[in-house]
Protein backbone atom coordinates (compact mmCIF):
# COMPACT_ATOMS: atom_id res chain seq x y z
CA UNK A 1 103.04 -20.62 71.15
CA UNK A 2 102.93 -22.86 74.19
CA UNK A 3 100.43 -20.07 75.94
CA UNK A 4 99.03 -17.53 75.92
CA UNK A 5 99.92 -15.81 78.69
CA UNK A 6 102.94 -16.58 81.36
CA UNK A 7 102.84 -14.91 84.71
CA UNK A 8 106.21 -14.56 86.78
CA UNK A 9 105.64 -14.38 90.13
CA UNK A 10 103.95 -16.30 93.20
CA UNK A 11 103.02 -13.44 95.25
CA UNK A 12 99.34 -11.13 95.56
CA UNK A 13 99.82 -9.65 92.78
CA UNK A 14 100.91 -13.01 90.42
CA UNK A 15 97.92 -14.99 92.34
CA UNK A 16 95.36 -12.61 91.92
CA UNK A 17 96.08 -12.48 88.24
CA UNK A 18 96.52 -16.33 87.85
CA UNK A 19 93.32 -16.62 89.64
CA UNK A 20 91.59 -14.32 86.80
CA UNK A 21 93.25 -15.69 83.90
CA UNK A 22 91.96 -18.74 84.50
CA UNK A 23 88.74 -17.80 84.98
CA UNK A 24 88.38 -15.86 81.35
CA UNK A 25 89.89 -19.22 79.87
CA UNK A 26 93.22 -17.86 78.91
CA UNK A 27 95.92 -20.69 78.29
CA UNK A 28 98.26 -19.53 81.32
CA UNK A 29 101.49 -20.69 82.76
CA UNK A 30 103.18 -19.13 86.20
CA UNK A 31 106.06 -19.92 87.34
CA UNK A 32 107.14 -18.91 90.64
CA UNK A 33 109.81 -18.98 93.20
CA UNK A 34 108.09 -19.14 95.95
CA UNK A 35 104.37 -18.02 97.18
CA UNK A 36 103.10 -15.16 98.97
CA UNK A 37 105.78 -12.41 98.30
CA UNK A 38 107.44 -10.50 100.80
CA UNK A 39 104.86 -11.15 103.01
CA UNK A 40 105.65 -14.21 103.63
CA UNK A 41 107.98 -13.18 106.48
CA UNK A 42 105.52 -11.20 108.69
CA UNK A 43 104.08 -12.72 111.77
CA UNK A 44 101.17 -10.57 111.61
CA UNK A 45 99.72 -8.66 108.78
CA UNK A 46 96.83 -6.49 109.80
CA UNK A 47 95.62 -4.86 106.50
CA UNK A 48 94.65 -7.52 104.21
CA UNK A 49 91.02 -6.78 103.26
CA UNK A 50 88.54 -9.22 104.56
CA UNK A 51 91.23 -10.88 107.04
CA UNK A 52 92.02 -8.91 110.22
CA UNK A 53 95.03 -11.10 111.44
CA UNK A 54 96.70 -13.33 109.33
CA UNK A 55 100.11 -14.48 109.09
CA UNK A 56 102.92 -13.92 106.08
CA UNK A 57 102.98 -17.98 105.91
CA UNK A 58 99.32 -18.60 106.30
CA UNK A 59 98.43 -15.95 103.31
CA UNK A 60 101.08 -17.56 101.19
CA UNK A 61 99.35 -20.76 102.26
CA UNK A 62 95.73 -19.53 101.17
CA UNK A 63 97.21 -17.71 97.65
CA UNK A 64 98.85 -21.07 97.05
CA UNK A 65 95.29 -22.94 97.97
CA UNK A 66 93.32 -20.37 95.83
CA UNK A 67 95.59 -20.67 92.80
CA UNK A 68 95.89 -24.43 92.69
CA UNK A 69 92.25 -24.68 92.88
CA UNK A 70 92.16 -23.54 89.43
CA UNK A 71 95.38 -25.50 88.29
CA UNK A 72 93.81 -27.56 84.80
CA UNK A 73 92.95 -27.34 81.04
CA UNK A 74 93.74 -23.53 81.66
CA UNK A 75 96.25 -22.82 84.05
CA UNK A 76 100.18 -24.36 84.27
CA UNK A 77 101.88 -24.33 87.35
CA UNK A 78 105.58 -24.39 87.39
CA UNK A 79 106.89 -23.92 91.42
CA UNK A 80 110.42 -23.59 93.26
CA UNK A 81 112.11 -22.17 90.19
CA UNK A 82 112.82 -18.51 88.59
CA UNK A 83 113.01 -16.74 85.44
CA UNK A 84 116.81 -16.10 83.71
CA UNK A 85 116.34 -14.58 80.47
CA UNK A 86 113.24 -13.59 77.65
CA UNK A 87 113.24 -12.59 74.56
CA UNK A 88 111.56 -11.63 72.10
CA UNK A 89 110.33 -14.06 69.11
CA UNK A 90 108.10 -13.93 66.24
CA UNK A 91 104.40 -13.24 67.72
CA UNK A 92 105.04 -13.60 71.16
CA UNK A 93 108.05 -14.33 73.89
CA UNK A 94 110.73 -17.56 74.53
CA UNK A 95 111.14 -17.50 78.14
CA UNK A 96 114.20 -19.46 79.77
CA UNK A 97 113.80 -20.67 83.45
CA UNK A 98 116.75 -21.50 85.59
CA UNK A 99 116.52 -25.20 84.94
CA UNK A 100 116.94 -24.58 81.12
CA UNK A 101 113.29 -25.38 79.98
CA UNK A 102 112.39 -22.77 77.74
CA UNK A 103 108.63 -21.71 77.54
CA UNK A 104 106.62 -19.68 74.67
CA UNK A 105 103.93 -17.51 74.91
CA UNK A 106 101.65 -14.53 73.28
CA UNK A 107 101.82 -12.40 75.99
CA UNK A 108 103.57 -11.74 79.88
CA UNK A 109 102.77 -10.38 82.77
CA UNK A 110 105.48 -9.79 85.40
CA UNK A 111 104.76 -9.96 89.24
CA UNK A 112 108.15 -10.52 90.58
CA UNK A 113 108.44 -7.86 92.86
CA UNK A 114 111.16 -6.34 94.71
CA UNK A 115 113.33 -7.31 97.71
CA UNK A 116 113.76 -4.55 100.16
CA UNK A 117 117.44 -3.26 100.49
CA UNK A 118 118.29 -5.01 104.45
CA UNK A 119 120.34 -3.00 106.73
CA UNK A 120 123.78 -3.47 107.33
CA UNK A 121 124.16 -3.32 110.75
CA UNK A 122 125.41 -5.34 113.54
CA UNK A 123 122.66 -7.46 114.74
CA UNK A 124 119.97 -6.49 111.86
CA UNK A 125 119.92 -9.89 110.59
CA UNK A 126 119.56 -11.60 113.88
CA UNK A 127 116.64 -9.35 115.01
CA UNK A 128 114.36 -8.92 112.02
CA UNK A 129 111.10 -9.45 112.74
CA UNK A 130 111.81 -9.03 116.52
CA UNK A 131 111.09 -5.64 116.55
CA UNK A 132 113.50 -4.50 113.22
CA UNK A 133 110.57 -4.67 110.43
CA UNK A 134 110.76 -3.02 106.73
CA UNK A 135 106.97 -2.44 106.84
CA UNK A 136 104.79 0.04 108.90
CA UNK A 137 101.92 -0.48 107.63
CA UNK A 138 102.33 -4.64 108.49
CA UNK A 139 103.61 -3.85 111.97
CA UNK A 140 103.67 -0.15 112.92
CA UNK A 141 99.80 -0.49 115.03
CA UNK A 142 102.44 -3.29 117.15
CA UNK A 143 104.29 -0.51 118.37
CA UNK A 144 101.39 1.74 120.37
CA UNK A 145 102.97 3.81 122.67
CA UNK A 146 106.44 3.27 122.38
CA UNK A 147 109.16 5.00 120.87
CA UNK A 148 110.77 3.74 117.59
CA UNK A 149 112.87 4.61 115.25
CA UNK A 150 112.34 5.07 111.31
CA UNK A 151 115.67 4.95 109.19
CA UNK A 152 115.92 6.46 105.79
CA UNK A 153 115.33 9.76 103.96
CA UNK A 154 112.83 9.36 101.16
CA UNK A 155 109.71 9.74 100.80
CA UNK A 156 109.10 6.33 102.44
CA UNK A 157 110.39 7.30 105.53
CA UNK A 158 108.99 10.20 105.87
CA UNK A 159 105.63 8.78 105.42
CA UNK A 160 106.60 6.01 107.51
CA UNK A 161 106.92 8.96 110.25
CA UNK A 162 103.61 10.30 109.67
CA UNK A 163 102.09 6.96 110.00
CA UNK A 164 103.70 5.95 112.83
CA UNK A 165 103.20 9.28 114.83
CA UNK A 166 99.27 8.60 115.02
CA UNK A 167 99.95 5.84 117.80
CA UNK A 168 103.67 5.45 118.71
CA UNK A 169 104.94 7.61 121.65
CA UNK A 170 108.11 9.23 119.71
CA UNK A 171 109.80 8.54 116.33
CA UNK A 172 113.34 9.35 115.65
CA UNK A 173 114.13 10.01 111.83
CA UNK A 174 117.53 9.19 111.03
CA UNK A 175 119.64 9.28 107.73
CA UNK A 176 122.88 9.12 107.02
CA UNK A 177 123.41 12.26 105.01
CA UNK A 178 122.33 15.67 105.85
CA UNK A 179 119.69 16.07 103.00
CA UNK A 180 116.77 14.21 102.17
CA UNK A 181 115.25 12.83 98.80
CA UNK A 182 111.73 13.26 100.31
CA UNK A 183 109.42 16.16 99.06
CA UNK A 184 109.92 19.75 100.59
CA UNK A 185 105.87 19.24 101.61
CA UNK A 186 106.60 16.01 103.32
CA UNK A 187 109.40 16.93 104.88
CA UNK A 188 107.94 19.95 106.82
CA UNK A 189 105.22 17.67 107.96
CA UNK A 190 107.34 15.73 110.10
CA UNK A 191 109.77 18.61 110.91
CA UNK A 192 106.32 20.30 112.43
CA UNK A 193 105.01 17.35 114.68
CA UNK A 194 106.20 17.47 118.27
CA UNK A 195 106.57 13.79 118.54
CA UNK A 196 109.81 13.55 116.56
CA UNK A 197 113.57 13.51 116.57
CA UNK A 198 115.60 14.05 113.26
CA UNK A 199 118.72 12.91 113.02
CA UNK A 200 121.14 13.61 110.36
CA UNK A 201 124.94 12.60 109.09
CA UNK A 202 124.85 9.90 111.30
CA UNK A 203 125.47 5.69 110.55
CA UNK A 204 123.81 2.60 111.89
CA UNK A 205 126.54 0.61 113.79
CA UNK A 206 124.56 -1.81 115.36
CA UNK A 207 120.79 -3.11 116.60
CA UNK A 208 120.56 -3.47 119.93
CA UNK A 209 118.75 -6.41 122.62
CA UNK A 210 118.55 -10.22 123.44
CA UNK A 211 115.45 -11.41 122.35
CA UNK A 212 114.07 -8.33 120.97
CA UNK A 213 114.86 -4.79 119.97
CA UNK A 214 115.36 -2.39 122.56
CA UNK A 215 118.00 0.75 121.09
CA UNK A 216 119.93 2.02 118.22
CA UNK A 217 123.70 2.32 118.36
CA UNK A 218 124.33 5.21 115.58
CA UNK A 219 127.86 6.98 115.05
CA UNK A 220 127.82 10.77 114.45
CA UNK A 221 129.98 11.15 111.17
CA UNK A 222 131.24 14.43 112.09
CA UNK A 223 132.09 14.17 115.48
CA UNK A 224 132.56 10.33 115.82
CA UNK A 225 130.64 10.18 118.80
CA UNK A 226 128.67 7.20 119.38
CA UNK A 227 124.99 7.42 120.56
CA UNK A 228 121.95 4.58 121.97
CA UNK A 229 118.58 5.54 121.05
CA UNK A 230 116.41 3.67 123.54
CA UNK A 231 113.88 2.52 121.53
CA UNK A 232 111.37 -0.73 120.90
CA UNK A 233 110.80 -0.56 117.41
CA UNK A 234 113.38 0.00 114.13
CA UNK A 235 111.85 0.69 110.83
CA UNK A 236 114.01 0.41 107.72
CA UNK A 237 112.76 2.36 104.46
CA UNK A 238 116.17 2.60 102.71
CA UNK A 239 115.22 1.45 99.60
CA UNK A 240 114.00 -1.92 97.14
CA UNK A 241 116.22 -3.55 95.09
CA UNK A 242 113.73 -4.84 91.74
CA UNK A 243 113.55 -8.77 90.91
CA UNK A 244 113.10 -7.37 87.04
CA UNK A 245 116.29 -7.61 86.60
CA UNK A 246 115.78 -10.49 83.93
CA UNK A 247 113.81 -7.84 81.89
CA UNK A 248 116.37 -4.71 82.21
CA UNK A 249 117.51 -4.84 78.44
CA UNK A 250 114.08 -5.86 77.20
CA UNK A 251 111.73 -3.72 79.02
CA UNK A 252 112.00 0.56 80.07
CA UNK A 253 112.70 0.92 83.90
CA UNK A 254 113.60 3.85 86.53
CA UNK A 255 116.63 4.61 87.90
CA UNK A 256 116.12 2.27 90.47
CA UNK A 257 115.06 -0.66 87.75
CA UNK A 258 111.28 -1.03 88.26
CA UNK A 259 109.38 -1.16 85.57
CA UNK A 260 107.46 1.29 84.31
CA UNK A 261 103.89 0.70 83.21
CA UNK A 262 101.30 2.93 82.16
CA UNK A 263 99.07 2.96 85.52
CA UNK A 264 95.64 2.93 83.87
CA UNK A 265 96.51 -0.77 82.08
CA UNK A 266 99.52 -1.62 83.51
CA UNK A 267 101.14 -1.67 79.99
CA UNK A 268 105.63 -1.68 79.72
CA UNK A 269 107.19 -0.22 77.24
CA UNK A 270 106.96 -3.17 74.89
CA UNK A 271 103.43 -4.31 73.17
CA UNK A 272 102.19 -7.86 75.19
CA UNK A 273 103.98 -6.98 78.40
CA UNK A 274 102.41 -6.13 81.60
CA UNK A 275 103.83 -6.07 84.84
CA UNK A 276 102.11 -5.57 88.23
CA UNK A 277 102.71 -5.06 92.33
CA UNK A 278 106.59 -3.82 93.68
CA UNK A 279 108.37 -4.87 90.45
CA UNK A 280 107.04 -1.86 89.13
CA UNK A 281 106.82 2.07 89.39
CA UNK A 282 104.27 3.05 90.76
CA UNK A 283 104.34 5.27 94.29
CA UNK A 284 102.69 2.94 96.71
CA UNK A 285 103.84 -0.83 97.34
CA UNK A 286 101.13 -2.71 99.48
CA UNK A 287 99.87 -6.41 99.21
CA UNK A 288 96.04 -5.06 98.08
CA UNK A 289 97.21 -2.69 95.63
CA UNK A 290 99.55 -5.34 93.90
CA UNK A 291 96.72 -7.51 93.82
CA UNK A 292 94.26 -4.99 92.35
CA UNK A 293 97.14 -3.80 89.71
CA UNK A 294 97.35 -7.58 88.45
CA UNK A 295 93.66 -7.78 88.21
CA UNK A 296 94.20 -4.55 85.88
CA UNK A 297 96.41 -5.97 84.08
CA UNK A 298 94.76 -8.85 83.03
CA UNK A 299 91.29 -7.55 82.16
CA UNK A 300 93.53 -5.38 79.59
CA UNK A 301 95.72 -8.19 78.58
CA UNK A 302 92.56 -10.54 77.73
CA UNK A 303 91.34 -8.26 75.49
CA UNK A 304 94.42 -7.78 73.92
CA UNK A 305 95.24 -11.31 73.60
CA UNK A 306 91.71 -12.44 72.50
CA UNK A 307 91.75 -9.49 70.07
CA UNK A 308 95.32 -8.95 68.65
CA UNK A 309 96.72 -10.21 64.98
């Protein structure tokens, strides 16, 4: 084997772990598309422990800094290039990267993450990030006192609602189909609070404003009346689309195709694979939990790796 562990993945979660592995001496390789995650985008990101304001680019900038201070006997760096295929071989994994070379090691641990699914509206693109975010807990405290709009109807939008109601003046739910995937519970929570608007059967024609966000153009689907919600914020929980994909024939996933790990080791379905952060399963997707999964991850993998036949 070339290693003895490979890490795919450049964001908290793939850092954090690459940062750890080379500390316990394990012969590690990561190879990443880019650093910092999805994350890397926001202009201000308000919850990362320890940092009250920091940028998407300037945390990439100091996980890049923190990982390639440990870059040596112990730790490979491969940058600017992604996983296409693994498999499995005789005591351990062949991993193929886009540019052909093919890498070996004992053990993995996937960080990839997930992309989230991008509305298709008019004017979505142009606007993103100027006032259209897909993260409330990175921007929503932006919005005090002013009314916004959360699209979706699962359980992230719903709790996207509930979060956003402690400071914004008014949120407006709306989904394009007349029943939700969220919880009953959850559901009746935002049903019950005075500050907001649910609306149903209804789709997203376009984001309105110049410079920045200021309304909603939605089309009733029965009655196909068109409607502006006057609002400064849009917040788009509609779903992640997994950057597993690579893994779908060698690893269990959901029905949406994260991976599904065991949450107190972070263990997939297949003996000396671990996966960490939005690639995966689990119910919450934030930077610090990502990076604490991957942390969990490797103290289990170590032991495997250092104790395994």
């Amino acid at each position: 084997m070339d290693y003895e562990l490979i890490i795919v993945g450049g964001g908290p979660a793939g850092c954090a772990a690459a940062v750890y592995a080379a500390r316990k001496q394990l012969k590690t390789f990561l190879v990443t598309k880019e650093w910092g995650g999805q994350s890397n985008v926001s202009e201000d990101i308000q919850n990362w422990i320890g940092t009250p304001h920091i940028s998407g680019s300037d945390l990439a900038d100091s996980l890049k800094t923190h990982v390639l201070s440990y870059k040596g006997d112990f730790l490979n760096i491969k940058e600017n290039t992604l996983v296409n295929n693994v498999e499995k071989i005789n005591e351990g994994f062949s991993v193929t990267l886009e540019s052909g070379e093919i890498v070996t090691s004992k053990s993995l641990l996937i960080t990839a993450g997930s992309s989230r699914r991008k509305l298709d509206a008019i004017g979505a693109d142009r606007l993103e990030h100027k006032g259209l975010t897909y993260c409330a807990s990175c921007d929503g405290p932006l919005f005090s006192d002013m009314d916004v709009v959360v699209i979706g109807g699962g359980n992230a939008a719903f709790e996207t609602v509930l979060q956003l109601t402690a400071y914004c003046k008014s949120v407006t739910l709306v989904h394009r189909s007349d029943s939700f995937k969220a919880d009953e519970i959850t559901v009746e929570k935002v049903r019950s609070d005075s500050k907001v608007r649910i609306i149903t059967n209804v789709e997203t024609k376009e984001v309105l404003g110049e410079n920045f966000v200021s309304g909603l153009k939605i089309i009733h689907k029965d009655s196909g009346e068109e409607e502006t919600l006057e609002v400064s914020g849009i917040f788009v929980e509609i779903g992640q689309v997994s950057n597993g994909g690579f893994l779908q024939d060698t690893v269990e996933v959901d029905q949406f195709g994260k991976i599904v790990v065991d949450p107190w080791t972070q263990k997939t379905s297949v003996e000396g694979i671990w996966a960490a952060g939005d690639v995966t399963n689990v119910r919450y997707h934030q930077n610090n939990i990502a990076a604490g999964d991957a942390v969990k991850a490797i103290e289990d993998a170590y032991i495997w790796i250092k104790h395994s036949k």
